[in-house]
PDB file of N, CA and C in Angstrom:
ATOM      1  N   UNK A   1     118.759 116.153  90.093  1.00  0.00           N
ATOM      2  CA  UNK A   1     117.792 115.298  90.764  1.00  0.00           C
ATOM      3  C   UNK A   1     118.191 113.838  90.553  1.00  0.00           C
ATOM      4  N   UNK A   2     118.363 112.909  91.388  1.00  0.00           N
ATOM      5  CA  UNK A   2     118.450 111.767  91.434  1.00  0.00           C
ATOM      6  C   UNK A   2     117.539 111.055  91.301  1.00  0.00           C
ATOM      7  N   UNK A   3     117.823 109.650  90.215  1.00  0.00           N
ATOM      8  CA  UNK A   3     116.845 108.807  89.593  1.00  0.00           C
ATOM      9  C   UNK A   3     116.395 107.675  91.206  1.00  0.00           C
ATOM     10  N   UNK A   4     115.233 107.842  91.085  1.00  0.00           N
ATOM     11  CA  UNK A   4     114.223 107.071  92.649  1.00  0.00           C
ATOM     12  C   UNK A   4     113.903 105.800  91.731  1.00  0.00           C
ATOM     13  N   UNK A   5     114.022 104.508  92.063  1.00  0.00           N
ATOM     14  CA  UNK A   5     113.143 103.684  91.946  1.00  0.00           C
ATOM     15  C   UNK A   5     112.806 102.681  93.460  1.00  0.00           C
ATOM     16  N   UNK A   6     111.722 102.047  93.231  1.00  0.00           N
ATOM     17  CA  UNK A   6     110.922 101.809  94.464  1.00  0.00           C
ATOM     18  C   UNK A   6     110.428 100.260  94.051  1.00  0.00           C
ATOM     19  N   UNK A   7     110.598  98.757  94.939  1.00  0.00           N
ATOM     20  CA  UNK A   7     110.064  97.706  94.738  1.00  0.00           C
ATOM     21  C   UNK A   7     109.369  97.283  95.819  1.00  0.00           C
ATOM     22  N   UNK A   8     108.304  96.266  96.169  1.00  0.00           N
ATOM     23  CA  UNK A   8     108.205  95.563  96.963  1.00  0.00           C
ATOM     24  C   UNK A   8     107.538  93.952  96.597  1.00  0.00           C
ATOM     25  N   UNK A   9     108.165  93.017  97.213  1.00  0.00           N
ATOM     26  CA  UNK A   9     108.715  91.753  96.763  1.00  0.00           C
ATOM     27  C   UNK A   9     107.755  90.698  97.691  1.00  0.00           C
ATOM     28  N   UNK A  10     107.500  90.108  96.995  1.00  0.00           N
ATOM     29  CA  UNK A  10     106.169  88.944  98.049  1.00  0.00           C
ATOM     30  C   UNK A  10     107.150  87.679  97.224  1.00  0.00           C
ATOM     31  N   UNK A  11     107.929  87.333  98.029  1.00  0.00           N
ATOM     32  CA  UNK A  11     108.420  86.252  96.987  1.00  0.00           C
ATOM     33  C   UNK A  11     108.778  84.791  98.432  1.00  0.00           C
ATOM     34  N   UNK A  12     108.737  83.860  97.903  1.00  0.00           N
ATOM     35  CA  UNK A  12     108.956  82.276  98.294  1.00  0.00           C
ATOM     36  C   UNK A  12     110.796  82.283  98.660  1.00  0.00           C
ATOM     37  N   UNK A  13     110.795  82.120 100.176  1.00  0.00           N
ATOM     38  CA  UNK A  13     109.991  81.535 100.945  1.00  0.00           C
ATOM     39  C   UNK A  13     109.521  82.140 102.158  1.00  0.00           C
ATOM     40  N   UNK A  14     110.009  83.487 101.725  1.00  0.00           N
ATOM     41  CA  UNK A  14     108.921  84.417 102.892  1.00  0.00           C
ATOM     42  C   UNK A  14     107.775  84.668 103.091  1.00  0.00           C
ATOM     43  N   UNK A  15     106.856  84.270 101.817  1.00  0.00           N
ATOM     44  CA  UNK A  15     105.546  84.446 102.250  1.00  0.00           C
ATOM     45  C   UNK A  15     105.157  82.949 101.456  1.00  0.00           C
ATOM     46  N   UNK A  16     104.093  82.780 102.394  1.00  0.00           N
ATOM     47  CA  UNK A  16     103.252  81.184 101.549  1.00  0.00           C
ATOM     48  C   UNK A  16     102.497  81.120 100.319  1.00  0.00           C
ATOM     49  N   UNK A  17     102.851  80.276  99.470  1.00  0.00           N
ATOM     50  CA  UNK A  17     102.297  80.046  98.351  1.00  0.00           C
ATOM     51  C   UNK A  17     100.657  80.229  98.185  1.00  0.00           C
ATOM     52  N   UNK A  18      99.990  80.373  99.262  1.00  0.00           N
ATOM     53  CA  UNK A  18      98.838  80.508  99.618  1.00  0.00           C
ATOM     54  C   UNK A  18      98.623  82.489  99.237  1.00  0.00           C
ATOM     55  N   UNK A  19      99.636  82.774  99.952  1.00  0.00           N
ATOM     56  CA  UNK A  19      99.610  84.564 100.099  1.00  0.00           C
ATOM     57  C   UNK A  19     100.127  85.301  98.331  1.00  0.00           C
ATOM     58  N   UNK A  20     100.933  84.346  97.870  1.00  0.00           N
ATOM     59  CA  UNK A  20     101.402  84.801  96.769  1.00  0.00           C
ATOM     60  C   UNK A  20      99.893  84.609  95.925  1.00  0.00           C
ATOM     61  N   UNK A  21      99.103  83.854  95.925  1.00  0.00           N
ATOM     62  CA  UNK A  21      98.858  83.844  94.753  1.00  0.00           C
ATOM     63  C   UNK A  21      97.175  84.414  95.121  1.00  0.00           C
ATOM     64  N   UNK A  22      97.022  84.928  96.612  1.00  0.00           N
ATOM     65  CA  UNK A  22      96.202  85.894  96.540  1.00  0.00           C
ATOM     66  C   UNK A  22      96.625  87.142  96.319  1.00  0.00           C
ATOM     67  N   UNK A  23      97.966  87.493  95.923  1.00  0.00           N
ATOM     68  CA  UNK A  23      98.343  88.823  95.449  1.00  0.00           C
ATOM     69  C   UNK A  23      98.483  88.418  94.032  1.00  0.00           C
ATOM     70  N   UNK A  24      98.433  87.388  93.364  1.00  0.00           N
ATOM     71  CA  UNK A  24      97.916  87.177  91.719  1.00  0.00           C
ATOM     72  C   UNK A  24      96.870  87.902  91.089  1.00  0.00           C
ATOM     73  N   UNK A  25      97.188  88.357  89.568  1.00  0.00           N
ATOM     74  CA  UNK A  25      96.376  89.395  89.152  1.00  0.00           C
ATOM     75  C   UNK A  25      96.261  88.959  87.936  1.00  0.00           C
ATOM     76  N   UNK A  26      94.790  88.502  87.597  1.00  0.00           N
ATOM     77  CA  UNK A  26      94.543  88.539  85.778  1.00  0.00           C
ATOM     78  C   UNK A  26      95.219  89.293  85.255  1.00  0.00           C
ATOM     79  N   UNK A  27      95.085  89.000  83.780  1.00  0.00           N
ATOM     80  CA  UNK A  27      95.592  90.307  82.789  1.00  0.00           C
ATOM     81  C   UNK A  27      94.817  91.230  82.765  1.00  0.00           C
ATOM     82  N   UNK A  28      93.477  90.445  82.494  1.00  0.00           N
ATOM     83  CA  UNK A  28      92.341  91.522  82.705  1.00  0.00           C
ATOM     84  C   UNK A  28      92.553  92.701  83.425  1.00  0.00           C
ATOM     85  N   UNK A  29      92.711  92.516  84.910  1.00  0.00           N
ATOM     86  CA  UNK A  29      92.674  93.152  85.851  1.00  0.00           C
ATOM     87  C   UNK A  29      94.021  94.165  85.811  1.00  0.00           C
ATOM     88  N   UNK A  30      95.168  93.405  85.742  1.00  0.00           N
ATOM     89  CA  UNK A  30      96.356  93.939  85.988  1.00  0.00           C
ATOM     90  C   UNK A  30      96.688  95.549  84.203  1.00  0.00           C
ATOM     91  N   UNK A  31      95.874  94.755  83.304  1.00  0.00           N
ATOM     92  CA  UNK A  31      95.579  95.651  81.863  1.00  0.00           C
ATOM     93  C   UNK A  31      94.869  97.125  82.178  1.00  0.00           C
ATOM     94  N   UNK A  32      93.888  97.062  83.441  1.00  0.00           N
ATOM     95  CA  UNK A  32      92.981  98.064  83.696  1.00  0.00           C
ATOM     96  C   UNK A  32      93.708  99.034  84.912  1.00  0.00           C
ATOM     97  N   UNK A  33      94.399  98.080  85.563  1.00  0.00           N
ATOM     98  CA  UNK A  33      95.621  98.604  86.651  1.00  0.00           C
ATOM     99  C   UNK A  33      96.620  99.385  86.446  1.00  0.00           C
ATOM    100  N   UNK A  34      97.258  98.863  85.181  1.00  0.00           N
ATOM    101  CA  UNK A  34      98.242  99.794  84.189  1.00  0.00           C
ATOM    102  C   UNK A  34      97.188 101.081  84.017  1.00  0.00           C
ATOM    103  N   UNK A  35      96.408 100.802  83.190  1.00  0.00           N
ATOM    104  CA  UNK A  35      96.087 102.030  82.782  1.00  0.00           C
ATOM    105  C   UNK A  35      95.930 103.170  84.248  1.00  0.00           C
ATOM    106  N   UNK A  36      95.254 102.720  85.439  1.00  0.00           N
ATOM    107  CA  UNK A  36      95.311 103.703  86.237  1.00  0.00           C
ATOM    108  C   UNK A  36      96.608 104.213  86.949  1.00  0.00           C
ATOM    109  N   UNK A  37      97.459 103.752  86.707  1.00  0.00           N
ATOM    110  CA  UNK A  37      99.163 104.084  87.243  1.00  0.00           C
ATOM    111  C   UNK A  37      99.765 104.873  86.375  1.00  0.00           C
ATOM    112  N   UNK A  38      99.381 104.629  84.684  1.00  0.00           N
ATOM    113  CA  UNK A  38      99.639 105.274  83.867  1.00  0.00           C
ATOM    114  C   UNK A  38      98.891 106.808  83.762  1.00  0.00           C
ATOM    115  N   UNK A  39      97.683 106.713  84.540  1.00  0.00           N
ATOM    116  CA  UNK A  39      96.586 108.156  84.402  1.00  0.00           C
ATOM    117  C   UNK A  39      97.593 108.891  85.570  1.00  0.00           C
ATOM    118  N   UNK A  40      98.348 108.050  86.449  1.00  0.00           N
ATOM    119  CA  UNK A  40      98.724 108.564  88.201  1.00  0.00           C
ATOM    120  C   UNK A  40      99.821 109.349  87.328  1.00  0.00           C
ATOM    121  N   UNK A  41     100.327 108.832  86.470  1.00  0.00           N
ATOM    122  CA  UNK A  41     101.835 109.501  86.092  1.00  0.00           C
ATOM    123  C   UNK A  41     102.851 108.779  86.444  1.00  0.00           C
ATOM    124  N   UNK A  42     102.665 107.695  86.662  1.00  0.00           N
ATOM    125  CA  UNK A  42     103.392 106.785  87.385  1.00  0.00           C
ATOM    126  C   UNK A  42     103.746 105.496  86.270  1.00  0.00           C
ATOM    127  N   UNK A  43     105.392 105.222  86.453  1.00  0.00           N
ATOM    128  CA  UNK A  43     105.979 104.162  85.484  1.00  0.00           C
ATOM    129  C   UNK A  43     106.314 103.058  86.565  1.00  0.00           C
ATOM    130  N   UNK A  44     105.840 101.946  85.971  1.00  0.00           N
ATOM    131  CA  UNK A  44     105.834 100.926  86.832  1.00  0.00           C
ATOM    132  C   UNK A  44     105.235  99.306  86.005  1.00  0.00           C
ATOM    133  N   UNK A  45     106.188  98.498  87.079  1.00  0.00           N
ATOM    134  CA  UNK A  45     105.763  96.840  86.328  1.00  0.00           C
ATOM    135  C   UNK A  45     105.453  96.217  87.407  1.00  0.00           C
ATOM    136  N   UNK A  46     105.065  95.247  86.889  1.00  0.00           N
ATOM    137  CA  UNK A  46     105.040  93.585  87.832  1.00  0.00           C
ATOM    138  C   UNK A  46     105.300  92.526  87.352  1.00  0.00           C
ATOM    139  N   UNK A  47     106.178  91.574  88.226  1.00  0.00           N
ATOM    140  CA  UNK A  47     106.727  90.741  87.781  1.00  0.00           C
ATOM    141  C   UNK A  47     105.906  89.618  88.351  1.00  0.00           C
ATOM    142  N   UNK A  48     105.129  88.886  88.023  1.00  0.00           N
ATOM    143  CA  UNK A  48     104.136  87.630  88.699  1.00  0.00           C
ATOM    144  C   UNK A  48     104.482  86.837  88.012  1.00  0.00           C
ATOM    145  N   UNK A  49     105.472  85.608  89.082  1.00  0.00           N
ATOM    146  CA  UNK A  49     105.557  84.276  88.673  1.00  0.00           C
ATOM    147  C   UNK A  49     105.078  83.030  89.871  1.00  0.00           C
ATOM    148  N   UNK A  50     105.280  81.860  89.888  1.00  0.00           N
ATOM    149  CA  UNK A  50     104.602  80.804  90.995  1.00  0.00           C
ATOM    150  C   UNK A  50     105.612  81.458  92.051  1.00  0.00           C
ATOM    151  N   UNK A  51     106.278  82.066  91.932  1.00  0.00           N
ATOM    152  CA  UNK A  51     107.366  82.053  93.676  1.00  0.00           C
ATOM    153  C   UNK A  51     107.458  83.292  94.006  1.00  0.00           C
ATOM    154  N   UNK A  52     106.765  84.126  92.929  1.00  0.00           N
ATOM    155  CA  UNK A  52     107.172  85.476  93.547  1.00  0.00           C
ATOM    156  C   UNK A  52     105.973  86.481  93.228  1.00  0.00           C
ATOM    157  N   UNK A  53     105.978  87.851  93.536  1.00  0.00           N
ATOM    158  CA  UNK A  53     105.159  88.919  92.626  1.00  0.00           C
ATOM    159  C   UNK A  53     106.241  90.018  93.521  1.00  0.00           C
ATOM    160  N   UNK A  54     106.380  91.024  92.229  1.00  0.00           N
ATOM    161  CA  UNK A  54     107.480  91.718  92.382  1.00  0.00           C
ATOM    162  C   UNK A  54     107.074  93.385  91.586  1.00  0.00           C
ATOM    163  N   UNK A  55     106.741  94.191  92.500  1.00  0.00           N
ATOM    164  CA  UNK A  55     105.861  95.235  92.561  1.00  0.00           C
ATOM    165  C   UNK A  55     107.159  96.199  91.763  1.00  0.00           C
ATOM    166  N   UNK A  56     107.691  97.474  90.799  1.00  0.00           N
ATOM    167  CA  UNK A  56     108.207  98.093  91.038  1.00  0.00           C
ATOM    168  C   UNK A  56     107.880  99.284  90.010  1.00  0.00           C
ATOM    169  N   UNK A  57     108.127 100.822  90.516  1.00  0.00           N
ATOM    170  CA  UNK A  57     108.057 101.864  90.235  1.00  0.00           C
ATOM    171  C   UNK A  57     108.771 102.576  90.690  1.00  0.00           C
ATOM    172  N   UNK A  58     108.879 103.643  89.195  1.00  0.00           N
ATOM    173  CA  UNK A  58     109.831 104.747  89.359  1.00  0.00           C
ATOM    174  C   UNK A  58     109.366 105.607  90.093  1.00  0.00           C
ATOM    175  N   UNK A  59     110.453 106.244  91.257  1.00  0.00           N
ATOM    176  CA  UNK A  59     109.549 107.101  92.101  1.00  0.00           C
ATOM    177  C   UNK A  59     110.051 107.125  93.339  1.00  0.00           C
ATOM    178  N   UNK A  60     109.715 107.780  94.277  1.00  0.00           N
ATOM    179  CA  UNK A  60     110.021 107.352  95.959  1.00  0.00           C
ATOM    180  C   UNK A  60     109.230 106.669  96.319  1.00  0.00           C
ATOM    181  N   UNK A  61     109.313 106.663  97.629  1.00  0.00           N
ATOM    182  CA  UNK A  61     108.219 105.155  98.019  1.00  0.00           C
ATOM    183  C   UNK A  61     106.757 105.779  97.895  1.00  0.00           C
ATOM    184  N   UNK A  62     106.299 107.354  97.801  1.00  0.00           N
ATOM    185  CA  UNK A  62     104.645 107.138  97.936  1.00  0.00           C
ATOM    186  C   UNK A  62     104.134 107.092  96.226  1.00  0.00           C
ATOM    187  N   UNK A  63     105.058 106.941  95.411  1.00  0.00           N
ATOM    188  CA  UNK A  63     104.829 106.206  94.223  1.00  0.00           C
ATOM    189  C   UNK A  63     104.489 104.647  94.548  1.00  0.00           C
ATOM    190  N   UNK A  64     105.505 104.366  94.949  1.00  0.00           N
ATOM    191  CA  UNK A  64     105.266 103.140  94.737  1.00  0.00           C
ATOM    192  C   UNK A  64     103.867 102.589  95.908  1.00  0.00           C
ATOM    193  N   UNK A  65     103.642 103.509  96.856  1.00  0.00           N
ATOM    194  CA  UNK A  65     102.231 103.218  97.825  1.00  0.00           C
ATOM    195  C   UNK A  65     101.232 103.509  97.143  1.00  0.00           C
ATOM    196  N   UNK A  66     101.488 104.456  95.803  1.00  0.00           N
ATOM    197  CA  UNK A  66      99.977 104.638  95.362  1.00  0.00           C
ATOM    198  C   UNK A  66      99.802 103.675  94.496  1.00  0.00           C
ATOM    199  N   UNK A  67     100.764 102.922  93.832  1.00  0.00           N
ATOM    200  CA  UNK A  67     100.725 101.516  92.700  1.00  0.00           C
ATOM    201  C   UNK A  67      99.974 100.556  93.544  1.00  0.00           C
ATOM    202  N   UNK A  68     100.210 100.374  94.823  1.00  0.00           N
ATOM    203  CA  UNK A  68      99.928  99.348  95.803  1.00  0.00           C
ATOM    204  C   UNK A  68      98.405  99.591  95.689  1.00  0.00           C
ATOM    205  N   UNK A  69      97.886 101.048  96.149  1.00  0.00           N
ATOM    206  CA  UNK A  69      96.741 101.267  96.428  1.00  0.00           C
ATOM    207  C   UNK A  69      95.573 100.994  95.119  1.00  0.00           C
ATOM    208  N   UNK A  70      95.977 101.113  94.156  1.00  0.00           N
ATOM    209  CA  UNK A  70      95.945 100.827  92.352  1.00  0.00           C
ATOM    210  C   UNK A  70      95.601  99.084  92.458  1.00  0.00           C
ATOM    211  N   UNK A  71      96.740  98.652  93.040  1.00  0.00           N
ATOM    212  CA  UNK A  71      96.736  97.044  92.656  1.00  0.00           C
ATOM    213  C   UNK A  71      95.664  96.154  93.630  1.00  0.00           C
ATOM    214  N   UNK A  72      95.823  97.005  95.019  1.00  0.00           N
ATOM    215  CA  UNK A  72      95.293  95.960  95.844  1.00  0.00           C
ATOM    216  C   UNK A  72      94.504  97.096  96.456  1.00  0.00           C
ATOM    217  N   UNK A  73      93.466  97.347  96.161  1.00  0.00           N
ATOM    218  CA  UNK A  73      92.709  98.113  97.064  1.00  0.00           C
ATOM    219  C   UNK A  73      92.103  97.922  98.209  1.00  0.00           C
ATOM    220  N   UNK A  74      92.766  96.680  98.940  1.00  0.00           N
ATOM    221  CA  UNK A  74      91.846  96.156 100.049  1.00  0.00           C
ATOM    222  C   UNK A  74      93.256  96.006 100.596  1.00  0.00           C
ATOM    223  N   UNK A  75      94.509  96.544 100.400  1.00  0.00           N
ATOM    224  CA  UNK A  75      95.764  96.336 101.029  1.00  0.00           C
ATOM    225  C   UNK A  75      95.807  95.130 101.407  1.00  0.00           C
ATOM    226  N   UNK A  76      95.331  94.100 100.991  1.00  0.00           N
ATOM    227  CA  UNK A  76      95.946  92.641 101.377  1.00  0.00           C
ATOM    228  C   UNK A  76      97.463  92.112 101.582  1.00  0.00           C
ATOM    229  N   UNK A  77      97.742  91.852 102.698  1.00  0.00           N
ATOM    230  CA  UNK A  77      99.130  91.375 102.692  1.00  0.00           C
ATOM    231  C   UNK A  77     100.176  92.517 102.448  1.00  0.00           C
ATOM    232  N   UNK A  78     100.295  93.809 102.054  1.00  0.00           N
ATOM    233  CA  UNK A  78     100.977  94.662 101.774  1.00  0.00           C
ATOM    234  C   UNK A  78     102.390  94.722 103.191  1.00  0.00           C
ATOM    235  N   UNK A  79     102.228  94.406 104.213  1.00  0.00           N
ATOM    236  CA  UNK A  79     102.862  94.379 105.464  1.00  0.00           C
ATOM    237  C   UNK A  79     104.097  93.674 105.329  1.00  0.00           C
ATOM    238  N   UNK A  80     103.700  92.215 104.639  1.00  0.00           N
ATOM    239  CA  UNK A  80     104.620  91.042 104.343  1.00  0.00           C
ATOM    240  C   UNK A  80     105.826  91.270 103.608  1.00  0.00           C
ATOM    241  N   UNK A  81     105.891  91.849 102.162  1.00  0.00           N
ATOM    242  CA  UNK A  81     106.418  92.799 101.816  1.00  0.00           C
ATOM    243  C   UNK A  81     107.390  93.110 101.861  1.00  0.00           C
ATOM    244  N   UNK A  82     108.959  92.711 101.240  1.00  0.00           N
ATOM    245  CA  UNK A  82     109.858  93.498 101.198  1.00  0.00           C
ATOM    246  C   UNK A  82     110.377  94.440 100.653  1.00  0.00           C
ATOM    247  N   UNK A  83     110.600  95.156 101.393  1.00  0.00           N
ATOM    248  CA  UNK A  83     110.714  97.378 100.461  1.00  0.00           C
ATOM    249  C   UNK A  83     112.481  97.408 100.014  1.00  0.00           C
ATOM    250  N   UNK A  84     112.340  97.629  99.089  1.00  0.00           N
ATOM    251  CA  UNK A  84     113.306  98.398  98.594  1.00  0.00           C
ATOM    252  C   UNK A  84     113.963  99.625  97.929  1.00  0.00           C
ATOM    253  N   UNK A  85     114.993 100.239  97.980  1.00  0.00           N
ATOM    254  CA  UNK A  85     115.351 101.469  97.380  1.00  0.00           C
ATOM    255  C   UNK A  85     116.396 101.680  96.098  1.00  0.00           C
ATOM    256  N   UNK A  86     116.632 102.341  94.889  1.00  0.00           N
ATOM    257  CA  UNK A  86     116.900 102.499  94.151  1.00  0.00           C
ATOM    258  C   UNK A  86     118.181 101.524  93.901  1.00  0.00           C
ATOM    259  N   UNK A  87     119.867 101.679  93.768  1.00  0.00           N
ATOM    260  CA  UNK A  87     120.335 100.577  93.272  1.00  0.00           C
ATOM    261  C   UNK A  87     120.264  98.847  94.268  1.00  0.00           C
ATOM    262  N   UNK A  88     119.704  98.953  95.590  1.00  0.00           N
ATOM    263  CA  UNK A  88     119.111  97.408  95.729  1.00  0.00           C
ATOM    264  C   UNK A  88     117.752  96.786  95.102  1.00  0.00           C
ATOM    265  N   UNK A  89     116.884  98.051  94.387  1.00  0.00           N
ATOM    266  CA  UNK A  89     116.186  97.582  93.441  1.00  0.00           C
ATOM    267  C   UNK A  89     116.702  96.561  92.349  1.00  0.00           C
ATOM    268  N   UNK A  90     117.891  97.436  92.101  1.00  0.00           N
ATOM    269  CA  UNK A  90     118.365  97.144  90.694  1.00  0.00           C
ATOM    270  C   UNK A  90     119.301  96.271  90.918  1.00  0.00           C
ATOM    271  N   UNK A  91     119.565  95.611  91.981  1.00  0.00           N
ATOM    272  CA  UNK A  91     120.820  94.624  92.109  1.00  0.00           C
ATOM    273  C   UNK A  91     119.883  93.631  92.259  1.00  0.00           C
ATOM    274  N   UNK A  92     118.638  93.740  92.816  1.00  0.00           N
ATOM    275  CA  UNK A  92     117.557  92.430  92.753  1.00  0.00           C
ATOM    276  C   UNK A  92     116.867  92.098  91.709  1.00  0.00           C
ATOM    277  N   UNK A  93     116.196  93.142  91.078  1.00  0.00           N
ATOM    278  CA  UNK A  93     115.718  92.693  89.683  1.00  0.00           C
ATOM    279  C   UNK A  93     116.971  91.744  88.909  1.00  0.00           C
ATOM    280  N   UNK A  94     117.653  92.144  88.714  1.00  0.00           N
ATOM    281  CA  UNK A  94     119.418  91.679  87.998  1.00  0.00           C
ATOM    282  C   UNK A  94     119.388  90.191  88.839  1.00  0.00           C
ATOM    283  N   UNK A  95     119.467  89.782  89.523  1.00  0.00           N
ATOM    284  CA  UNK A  95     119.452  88.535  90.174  1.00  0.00           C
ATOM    285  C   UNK A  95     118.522  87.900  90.237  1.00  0.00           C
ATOM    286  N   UNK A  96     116.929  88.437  90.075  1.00  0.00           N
ATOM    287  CA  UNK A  96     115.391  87.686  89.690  1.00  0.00           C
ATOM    288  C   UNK A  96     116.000  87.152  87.926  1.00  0.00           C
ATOM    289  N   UNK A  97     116.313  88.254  87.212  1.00  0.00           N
ATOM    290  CA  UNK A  97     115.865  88.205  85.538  1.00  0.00           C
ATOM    291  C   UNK A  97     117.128  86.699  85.560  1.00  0.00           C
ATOM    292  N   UNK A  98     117.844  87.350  86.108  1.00  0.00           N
ATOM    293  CA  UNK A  98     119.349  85.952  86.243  1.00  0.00           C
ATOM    294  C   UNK A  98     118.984  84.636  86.574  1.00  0.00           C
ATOM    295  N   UNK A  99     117.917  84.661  87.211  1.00  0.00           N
ATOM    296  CA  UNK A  99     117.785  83.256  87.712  1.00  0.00           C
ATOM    297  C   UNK A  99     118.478  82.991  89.144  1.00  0.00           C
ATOM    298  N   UNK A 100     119.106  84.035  89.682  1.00  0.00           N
ATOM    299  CA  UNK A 100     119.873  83.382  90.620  1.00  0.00           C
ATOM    300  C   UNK A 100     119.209  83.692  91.678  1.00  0.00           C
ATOM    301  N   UNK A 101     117.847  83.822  91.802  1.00  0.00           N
ATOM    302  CA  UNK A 101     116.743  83.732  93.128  1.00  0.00           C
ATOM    303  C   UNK A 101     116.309  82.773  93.060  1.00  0.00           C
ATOM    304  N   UNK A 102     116.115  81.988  92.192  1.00  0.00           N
ATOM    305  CA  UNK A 102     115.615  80.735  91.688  1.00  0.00           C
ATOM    306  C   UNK A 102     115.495  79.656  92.689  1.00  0.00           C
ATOM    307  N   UNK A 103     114.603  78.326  92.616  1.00  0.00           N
ATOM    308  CA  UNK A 103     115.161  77.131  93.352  1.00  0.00           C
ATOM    309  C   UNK A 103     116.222  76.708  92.861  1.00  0.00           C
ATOM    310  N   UNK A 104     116.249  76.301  91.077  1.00  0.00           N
ATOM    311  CA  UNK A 104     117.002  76.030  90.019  1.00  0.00           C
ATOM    312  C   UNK A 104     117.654  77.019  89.640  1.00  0.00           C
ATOM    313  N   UNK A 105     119.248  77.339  90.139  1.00  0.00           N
ATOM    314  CA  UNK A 105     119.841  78.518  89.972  1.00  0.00           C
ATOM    315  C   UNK A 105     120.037  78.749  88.225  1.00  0.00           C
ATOM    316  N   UNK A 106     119.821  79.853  87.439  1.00  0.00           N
ATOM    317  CA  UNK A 106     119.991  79.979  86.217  1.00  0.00           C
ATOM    318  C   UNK A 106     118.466  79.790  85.501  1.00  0.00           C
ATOM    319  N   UNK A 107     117.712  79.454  86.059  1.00  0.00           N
ATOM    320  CA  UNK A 107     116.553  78.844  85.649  1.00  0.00           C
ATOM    321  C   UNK A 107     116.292  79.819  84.504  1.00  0.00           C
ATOM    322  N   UNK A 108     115.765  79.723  83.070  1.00  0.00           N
ATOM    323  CA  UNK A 108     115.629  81.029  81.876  1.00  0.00           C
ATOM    324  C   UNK A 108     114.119  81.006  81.915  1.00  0.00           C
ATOM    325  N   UNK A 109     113.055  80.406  82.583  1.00  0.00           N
ATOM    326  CA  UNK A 109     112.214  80.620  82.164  1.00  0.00           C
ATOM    327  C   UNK A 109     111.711  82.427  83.057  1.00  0.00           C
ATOM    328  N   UNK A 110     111.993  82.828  84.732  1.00  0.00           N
ATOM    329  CA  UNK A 110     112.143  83.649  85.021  1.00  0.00           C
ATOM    330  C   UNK A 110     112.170  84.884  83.713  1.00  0.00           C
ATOM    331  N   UNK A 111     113.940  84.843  83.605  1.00  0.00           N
ATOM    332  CA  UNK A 111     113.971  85.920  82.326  1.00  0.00           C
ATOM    333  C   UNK A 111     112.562  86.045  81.665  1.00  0.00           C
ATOM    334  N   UNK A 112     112.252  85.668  80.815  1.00  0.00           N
ATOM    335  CA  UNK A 112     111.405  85.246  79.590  1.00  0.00           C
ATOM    336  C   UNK A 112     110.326  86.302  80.161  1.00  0.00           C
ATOM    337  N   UNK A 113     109.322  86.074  81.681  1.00  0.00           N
ATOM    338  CA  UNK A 113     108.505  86.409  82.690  1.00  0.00           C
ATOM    339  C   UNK A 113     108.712  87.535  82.904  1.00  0.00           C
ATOM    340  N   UNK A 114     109.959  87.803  83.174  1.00  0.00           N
ATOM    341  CA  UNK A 114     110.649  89.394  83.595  1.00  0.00           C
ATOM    342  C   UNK A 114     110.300  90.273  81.619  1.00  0.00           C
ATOM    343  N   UNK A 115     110.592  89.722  81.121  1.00  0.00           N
ATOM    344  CA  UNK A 115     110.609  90.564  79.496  1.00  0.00           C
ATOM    345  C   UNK A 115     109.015  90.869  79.373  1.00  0.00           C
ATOM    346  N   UNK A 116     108.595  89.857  79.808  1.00  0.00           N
ATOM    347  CA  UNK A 116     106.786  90.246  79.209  1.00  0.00           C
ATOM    348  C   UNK A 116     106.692  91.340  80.645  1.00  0.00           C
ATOM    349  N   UNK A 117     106.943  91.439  81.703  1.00  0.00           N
ATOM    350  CA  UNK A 117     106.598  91.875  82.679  1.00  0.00           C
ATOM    351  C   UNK A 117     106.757  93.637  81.900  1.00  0.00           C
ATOM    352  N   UNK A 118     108.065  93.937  81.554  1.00  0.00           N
ATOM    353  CA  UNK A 118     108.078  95.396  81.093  1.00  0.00           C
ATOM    354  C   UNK A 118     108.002  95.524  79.732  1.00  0.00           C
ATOM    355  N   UNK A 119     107.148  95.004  79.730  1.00  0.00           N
ATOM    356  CA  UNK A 119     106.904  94.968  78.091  1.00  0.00           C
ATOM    357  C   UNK A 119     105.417  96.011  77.797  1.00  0.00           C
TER     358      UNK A 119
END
């Protein structure tokens, strides 16, 4: 069986700073969110910084639709959204944690964001 992972990416400058940060999630919220992804059986993070929010789970994509349904239950903005599949997951995360999505290429504070994210 082949390892599935599944992202979808609200990140600057495809969607407006306006849209990103109505897909922003307390801890509060996002603490109580885990736990229901974790009841789903489902392994999964988020990466929320000012330019981006960066959805991803292990899984095929209706993993990663039921994280969505978990996070945003009013499907806000979910359309906008860029989908991805297993190693372009992993060639993008690798280039978020890098900094090299950045405005400021290399930028370390990213990293730092990405570590608490799967933490």
């Amino acid at each position: 069986m082949a390892f599935r992972i599944s992202s979808l990416t609200f990140a600057h400058p495809d969607i407006s700073s306006g849209d990103r940060a109505r897909l922003a999630l307390t801890d509060d919220v996002l603490t109580a969110a885990y736990r229901r992804v974790s009841e789903a059986g489902i392994d999964a993070f988020v990466l929320s910084t000012c330019l981006r929010v960066e959805i991803v789970s292990v899984g095929c994509d209706a993993a990663l639709d039921r994280v969505m349904e978990i996070l945003y239950p009013d499907g806000a903005l979910l359309a906008s959204g860029v989908r991805r599949r297993d190693s372009d997951v992993l060639l993008h995360l690798y280039r978020v944690a890098a900094g090299l999505d950045s405005p400021v290429v290399g930028e370390p504070e990213v990293l730092a964001q990405f570590r608490h994210a799967i933490d």
